[in-house]
Protein backbone atom coordinates (compact mmCIF):
# COMPACT_ATOMS: atom_id res chain seq x y z
CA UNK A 1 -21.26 25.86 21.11
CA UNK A 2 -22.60 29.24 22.21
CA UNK A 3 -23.65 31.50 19.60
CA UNK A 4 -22.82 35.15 18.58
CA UNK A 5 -23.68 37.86 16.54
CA UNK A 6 -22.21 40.87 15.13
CA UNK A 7 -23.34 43.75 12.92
CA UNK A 8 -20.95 45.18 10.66
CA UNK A 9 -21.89 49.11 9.05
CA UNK A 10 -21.63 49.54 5.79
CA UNK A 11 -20.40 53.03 5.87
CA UNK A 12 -17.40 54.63 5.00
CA UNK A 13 -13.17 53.05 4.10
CA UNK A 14 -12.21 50.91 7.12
CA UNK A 15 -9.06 52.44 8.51
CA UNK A 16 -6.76 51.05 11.04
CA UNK A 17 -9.07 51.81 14.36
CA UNK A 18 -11.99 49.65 12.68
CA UNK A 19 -8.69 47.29 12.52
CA UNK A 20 -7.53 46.92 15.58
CA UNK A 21 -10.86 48.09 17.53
CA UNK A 22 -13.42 45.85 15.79
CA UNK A 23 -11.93 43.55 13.05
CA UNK A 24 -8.98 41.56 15.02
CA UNK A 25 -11.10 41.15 18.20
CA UNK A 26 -14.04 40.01 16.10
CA UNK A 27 -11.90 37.65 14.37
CA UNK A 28 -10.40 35.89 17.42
CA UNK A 29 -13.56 36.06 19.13
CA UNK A 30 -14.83 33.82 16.14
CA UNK A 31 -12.82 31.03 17.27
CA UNK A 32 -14.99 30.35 20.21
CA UNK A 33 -18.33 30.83 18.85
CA UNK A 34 -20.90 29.98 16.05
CA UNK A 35 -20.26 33.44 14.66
CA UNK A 36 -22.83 35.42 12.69
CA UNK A 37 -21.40 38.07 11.10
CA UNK A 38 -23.64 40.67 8.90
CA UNK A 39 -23.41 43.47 6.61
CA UNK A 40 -26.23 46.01 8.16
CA UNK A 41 -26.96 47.60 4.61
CA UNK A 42 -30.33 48.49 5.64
CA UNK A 43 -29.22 50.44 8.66
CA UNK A 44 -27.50 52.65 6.33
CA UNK A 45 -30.21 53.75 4.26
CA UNK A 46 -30.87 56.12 6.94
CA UNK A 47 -27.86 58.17 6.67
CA UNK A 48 -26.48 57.06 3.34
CA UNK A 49 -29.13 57.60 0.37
CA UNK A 50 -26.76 57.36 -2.46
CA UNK A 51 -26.65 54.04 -3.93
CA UNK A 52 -22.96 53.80 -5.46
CA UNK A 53 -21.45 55.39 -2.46
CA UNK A 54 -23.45 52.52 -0.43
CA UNK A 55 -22.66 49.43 -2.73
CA UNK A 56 -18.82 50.42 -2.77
CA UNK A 57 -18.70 50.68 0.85
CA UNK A 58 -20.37 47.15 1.06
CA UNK A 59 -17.94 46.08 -0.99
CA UNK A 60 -15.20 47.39 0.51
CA UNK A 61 -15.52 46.59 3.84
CA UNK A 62 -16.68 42.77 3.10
CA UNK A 63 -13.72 42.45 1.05
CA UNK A 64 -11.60 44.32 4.27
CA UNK A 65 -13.01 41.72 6.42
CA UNK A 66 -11.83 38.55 4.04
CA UNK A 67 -8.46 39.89 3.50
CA UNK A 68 -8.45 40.18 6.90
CA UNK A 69 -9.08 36.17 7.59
CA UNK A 70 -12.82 35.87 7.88
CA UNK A 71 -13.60 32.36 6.81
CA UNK A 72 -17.12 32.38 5.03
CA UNK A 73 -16.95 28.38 5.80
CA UNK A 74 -16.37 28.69 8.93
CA UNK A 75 -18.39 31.91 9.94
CA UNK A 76 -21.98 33.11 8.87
CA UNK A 77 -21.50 35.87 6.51
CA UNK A 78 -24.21 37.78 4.73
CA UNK A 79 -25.93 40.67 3.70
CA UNK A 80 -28.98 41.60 5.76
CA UNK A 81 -31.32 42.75 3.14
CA UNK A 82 -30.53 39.04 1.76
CA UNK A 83 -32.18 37.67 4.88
CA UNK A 84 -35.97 39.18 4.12
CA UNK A 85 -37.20 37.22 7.28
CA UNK A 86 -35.07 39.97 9.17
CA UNK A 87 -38.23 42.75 8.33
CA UNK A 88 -40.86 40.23 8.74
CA UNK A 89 -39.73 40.18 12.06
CA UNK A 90 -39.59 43.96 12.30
CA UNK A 91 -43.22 44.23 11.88
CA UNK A 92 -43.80 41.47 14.48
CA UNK A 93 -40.98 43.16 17.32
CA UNK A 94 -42.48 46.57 16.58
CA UNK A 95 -46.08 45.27 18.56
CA UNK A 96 -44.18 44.60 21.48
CA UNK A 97 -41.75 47.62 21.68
CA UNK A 98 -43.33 49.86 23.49
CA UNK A 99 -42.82 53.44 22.01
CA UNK A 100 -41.75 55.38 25.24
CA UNK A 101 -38.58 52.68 25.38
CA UNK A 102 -37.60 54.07 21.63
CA UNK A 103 -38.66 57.74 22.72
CA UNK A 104 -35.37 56.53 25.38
CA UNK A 105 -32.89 55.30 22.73
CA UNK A 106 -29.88 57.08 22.71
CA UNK A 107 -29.79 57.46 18.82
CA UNK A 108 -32.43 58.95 19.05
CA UNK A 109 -32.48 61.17 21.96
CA UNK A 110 -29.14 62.65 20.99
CA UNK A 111 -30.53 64.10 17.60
CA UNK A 112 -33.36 65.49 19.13
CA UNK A 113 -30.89 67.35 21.98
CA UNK A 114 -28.70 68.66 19.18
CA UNK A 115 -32.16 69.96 16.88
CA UNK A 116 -33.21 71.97 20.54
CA UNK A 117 -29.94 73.20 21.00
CA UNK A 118 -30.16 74.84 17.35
CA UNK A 119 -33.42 75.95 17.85
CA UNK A 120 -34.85 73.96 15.27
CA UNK A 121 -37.83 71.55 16.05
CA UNK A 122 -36.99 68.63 18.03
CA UNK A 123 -38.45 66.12 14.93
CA UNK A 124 -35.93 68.31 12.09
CA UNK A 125 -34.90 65.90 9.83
CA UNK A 126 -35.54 62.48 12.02
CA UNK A 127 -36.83 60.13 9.90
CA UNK A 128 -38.90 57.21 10.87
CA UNK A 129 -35.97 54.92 10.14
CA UNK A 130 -33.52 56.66 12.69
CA UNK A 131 -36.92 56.60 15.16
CA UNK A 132 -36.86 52.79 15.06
CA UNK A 133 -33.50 51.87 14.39
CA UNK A 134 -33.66 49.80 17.70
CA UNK A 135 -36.20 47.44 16.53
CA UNK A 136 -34.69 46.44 13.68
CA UNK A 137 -31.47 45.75 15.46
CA UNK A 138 -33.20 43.52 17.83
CA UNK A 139 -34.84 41.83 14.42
CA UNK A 140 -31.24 41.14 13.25
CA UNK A 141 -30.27 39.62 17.18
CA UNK A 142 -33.63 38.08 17.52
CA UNK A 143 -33.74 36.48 14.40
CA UNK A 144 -30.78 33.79 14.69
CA UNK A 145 -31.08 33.40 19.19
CA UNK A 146 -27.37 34.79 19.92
CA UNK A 147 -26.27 34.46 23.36
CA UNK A 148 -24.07 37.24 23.08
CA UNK A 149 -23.51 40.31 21.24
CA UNK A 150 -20.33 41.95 20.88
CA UNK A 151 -20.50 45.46 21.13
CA UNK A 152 -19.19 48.86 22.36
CA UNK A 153 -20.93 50.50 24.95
CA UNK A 154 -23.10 52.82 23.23
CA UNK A 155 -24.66 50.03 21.97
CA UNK A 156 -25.19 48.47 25.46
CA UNK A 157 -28.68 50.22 25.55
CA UNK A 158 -29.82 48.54 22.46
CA UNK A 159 -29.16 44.87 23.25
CA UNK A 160 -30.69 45.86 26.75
CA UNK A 161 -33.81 46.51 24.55
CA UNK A 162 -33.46 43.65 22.26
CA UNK A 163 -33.52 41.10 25.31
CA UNK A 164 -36.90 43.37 26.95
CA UNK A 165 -38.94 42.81 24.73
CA UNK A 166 -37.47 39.19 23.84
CA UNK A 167 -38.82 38.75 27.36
CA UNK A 168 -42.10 40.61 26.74
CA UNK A 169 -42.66 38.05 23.93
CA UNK A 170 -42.01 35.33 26.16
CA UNK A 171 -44.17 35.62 28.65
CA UNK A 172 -46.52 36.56 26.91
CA UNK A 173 -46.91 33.04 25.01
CA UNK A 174 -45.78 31.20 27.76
CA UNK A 175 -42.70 29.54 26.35
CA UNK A 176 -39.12 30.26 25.47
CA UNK A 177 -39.32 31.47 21.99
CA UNK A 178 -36.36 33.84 21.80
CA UNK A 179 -33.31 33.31 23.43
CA UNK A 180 -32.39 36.42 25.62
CA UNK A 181 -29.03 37.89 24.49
CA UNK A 182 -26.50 39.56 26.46
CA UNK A 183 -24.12 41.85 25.53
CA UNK A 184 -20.37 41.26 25.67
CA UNK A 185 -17.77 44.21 25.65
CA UNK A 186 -14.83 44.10 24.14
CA UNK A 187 -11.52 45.70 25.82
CA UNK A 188 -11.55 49.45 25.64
CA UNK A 189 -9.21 50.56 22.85
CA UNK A 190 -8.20 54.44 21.94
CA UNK A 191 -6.43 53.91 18.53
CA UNK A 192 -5.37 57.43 18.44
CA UNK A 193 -5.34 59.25 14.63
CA UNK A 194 -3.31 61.41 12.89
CA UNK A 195 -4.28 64.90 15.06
CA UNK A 196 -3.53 62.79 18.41
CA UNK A 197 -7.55 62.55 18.56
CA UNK A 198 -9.29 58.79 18.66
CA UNK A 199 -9.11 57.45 15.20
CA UNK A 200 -12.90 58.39 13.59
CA UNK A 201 -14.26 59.45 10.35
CA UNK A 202 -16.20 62.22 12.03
CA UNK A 203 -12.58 63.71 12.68
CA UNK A 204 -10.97 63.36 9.55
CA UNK A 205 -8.48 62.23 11.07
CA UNK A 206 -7.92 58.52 9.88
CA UNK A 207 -5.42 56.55 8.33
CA UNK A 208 -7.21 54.09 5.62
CA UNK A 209 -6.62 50.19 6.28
CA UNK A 210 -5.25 49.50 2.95
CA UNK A 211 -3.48 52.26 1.40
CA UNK A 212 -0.66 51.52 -0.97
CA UNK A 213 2.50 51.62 0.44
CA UNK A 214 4.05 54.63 -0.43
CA UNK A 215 0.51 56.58 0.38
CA UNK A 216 0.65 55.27 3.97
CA UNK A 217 4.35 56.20 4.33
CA UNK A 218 3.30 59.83 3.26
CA UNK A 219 -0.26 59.92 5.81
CA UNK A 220 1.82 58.29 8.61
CA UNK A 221 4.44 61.04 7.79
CA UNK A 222 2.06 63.80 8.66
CA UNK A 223 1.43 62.29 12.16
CA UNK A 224 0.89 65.38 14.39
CA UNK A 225 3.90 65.54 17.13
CA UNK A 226 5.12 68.52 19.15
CA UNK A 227 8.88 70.42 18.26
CA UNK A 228 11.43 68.67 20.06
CA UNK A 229 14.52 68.76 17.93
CA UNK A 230 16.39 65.42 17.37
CA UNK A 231 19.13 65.51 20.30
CA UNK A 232 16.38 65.94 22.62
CA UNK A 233 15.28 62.89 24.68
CA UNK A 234 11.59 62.00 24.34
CA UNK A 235 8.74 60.75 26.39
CA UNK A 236 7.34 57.78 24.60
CA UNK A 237 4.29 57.57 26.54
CA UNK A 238 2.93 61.42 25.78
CA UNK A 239 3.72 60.94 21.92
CA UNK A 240 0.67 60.41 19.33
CA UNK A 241 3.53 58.16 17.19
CA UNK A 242 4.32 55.68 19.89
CA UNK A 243 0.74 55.42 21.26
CA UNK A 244 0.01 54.05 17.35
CA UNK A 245 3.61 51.59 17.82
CA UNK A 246 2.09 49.68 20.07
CA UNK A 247 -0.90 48.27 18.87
CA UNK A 248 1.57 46.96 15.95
CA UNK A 249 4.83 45.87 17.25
CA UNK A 250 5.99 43.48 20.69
CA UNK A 251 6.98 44.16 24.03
CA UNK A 252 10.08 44.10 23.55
CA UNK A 253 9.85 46.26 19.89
CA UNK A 254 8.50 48.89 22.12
CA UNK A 255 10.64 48.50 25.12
CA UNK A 256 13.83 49.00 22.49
CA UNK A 257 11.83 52.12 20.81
CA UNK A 258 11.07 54.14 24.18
CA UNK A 259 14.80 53.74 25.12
CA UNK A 260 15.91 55.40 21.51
CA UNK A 261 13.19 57.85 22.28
CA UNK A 262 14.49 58.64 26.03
CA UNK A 263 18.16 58.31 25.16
CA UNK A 264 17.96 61.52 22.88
CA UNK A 265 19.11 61.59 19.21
CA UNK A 266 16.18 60.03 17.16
CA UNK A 267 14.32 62.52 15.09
CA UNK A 268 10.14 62.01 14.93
CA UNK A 269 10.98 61.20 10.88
CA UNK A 270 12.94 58.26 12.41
CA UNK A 271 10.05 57.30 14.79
CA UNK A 272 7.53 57.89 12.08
CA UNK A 273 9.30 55.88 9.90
CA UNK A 274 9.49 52.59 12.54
CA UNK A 275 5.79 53.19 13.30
CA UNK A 276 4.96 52.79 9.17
CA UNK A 277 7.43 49.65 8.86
CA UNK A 278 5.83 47.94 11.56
CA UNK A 279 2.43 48.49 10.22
CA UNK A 280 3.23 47.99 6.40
CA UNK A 281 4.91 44.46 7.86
CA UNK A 282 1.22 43.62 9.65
CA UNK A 283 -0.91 44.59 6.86
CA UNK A 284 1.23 43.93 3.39
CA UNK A 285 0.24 40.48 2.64
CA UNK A 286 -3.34 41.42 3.40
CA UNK A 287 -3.61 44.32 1.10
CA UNK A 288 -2.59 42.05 -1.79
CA UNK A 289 -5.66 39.95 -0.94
CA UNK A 290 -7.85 42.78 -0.79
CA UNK A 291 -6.71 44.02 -3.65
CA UNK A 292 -7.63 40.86 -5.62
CA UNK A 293 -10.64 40.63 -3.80
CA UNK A 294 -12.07 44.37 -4.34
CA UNK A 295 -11.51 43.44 -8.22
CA UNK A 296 -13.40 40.21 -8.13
CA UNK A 297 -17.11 41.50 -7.43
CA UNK A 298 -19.02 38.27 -8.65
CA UNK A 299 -16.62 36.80 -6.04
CA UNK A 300 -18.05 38.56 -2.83
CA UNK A 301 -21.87 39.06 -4.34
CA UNK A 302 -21.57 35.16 -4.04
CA UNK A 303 -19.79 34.66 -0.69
CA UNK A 304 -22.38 37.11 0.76
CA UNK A 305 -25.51 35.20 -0.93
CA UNK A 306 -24.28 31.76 -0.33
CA UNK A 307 -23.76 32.88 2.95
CA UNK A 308 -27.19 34.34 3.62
CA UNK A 309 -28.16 31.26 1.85
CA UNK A 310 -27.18 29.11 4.65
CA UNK A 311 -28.84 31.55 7.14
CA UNK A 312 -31.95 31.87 5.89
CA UNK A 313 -32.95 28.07 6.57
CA UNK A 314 -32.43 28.88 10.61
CA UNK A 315 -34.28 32.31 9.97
CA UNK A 316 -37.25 30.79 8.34
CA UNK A 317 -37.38 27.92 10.88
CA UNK A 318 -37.63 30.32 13.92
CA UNK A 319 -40.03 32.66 12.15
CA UNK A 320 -42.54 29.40 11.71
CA UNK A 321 -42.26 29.70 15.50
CA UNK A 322 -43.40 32.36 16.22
CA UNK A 323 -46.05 32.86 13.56
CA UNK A 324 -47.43 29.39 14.87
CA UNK A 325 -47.42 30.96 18.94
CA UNK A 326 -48.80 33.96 17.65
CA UNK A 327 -51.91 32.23 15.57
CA UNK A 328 -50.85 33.22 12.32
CA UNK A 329 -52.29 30.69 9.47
CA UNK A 330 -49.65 27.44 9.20
C-alpha cells in the first residue's frame, strides 16, 4: 500500500471549513493509504509563543480530529516534537537546501513584500524559524518516504522542494535513500463564512466546528444575506445561506430547498434555520465525543505518544540510513 502524509497546524478552533475542506477529505483519503497524520506543534512556535494558547489548540484540534473518526489503530497519529529524529534530520536537509531555493519560498517571500510595502526593512520581524520553515517540512515528509502529500496549492511549492533536494541527496550517494514525494490536491472547496467571504480565521468570519447547539443556532442566525422580504422569490445560487446547504444536505435536500427559495414565501430565518438543522444533524453525535474527549487529557497525551511511539521505530530505521551513506560513526 502506498503511503501518505499529512500535517495538521496546531493553531487556532477548527470550524466548519477545516471540516469540510481538510478533515472529511483527509479522512476518506485514509482509507486508501498507510496514512501518517501529525500534529506540526513545532511549526507553530513561530507564530504562536504562548504556551497555553498552543497546548489547548493541540488539544483541541486532536480531539476534533477523533471525534471526527480518525482511528489511531488504523492511522499514524502523533505529535511531531514526539518524533525527535524529525530535527536530526533538519540539520542533515539543511546541507543540501540550497539557500537561494528558501530565499524563493513563498512564506517567506510574501513577508518580506508586505515589510517593503510598509517601508520597514525587508528582515522586520522574520525570524530564522519562518526563514526555514521549508526544511523542516521536508524533515517531517522525508522522514517516513510518503509517496504523496495531500495538500492545497500554496503548499505545492514546498513539496516541490522537499522532493529537490530528496533528489540532491540521492545522487549524491548514489542510491535511493529517500523516496521522492509528490503532491496530491485535493478538490477545490470555497466553504463560504458568515460575511459571504471564504471561511478563515484571518476574517473573523468563522463558524466553530463544535459549538453547542443553541450557540450555533444563534452564529448561523447572523449569516449575512441581502433584504428581500419573505414573498419575494429567491435565487439559491447567489445566497451565502444556500452556498453553506450544500456541503451538508443531498441532492435532492437542495433541489427541494432552491424550489421554496424560487417559489417566493420563505423568509431567510426559515432558510437559516434548515441550513443549522442540517448541520446540527451532521455534527451532533460528534460533538458529544469531542466533548468527552476534550475532558479526558491523559486520554489524547497517550493516543498521541503511543502513536509517535509506533513511528519512531520507522524514523530511527531510515535515519541509520542515511547516517551510514553519509559516514557518520555506526
Amino acid at each position: 500500500m502506498k503511503r501518505s502524509l499529512t500535517g495538521i497546524q496546531t493553531t487556532g478552533v477548527p470550524h466548519l471549513g477545516n471540516y469540510l475542506g481538510a478533515i472529511k477529505p483527509a479522512l476518506e483519503h485514509a482509507k486508501e493509504y498507510e496514512s501518517y497524520y501529525f500534529m506540526a506543534d513545532y511549526h507553530s512556535l513561530n507564530s504562536i509563543k504562548d504556551a497555553e494558547q498552543r497546548l489547548e489548540s493541540m488539544y483541541q484540534i486532536a480531539a476534533t480530529w477523533l471525534a471526527c473518526g480518525l482511528d489511531p489503530e488504523k492511522i499514524h497519529f502523533y505529535r511531531q516534537s514526539d518524533v525527535p529524529q524529525i530535527f536530526e534530520l533538519v540539520i542533515i536537509l539543511a546541507a543540501f537546501m540550497p539557500k537561494g531555493l528558501l530565499n524563493r519560498a513563498h512564506s517567506y517571500k510574501d513577508k518580506v513584500a508586505k515589510n517593503l510595502q510598509k517601508g520597514k526593512a525587508a528582515d522586520d520581524e522574520i525570524n530564522v524559524g519562518l526563514f526555514t520553515y521549508p526544511v523542516l517540512m521536508a524533515a517531517d515528509i522525508l522522514m517516513f518516504n510518503p509517496n504523496i502529500v495531500p495538500v492545497g496549492k500554496d503548499q505545492k511549492q514546498h513539496v516541490e522542494m522537499c522532493a529537490e533536494v530528496a533528489r540532491v541527496i540521492n545522487h549524491t550517494y548514489g542510491k535511493e535513500l529517500l523516496v521522492i514525494p509528490k503532491a496530491k490536491f485535493s478538490k477545490e472547496m470555497q466553504v463560504l463564512g458568515l460575511d459571504g467571504r471564504k471561511m478563515s480565521k484571518s476574517y473573523g468570519n468563522t463558524i466553530p466546528l463544535f459549538l453547542p447547539s443553541k450557540k450555533l443556532r444563534k452564529l448561523v442566525m447572523k449569516i449575512k444575506t441581502n433584504s428581500q422580504t419573505v414573498e419575494e422569490a429567491k435565487d439559491p445560487e447567489s445566497c451565502n445561506v444556500f452556498a453553506l446547504y450544500k456541503h451538508f444536505a443531498s441532492a435532492e435536500e437542495q433541489a427541494d430547498l432552491a424550489k421554496k427559495y424560487r417559489a417566493g414565501g420563505m423568509g431567510w430565518g426559515d432558510a437559516k434555520q434548515t441550513l443549522y438543522e442540517a448541520i446540527e444533524t451532521e455534527i451532533a453525535d460528534k460533538r458529544e465525543i469531542y466533548e468527552q474527549i476534550i475532558e479526558d487529557k491523559p486520554y489524547l497525551d497517550k493516543v498521541l505518544k503511543d502513536g509517535a511511539v509506533r513511528v519512531r521505530e520507522l524514523a530511527q530505521r531510515n535515519l541509520d540510513s542515511l547516517r551510514k551513506a553519509m559516514g557518520f560513526a555506526r
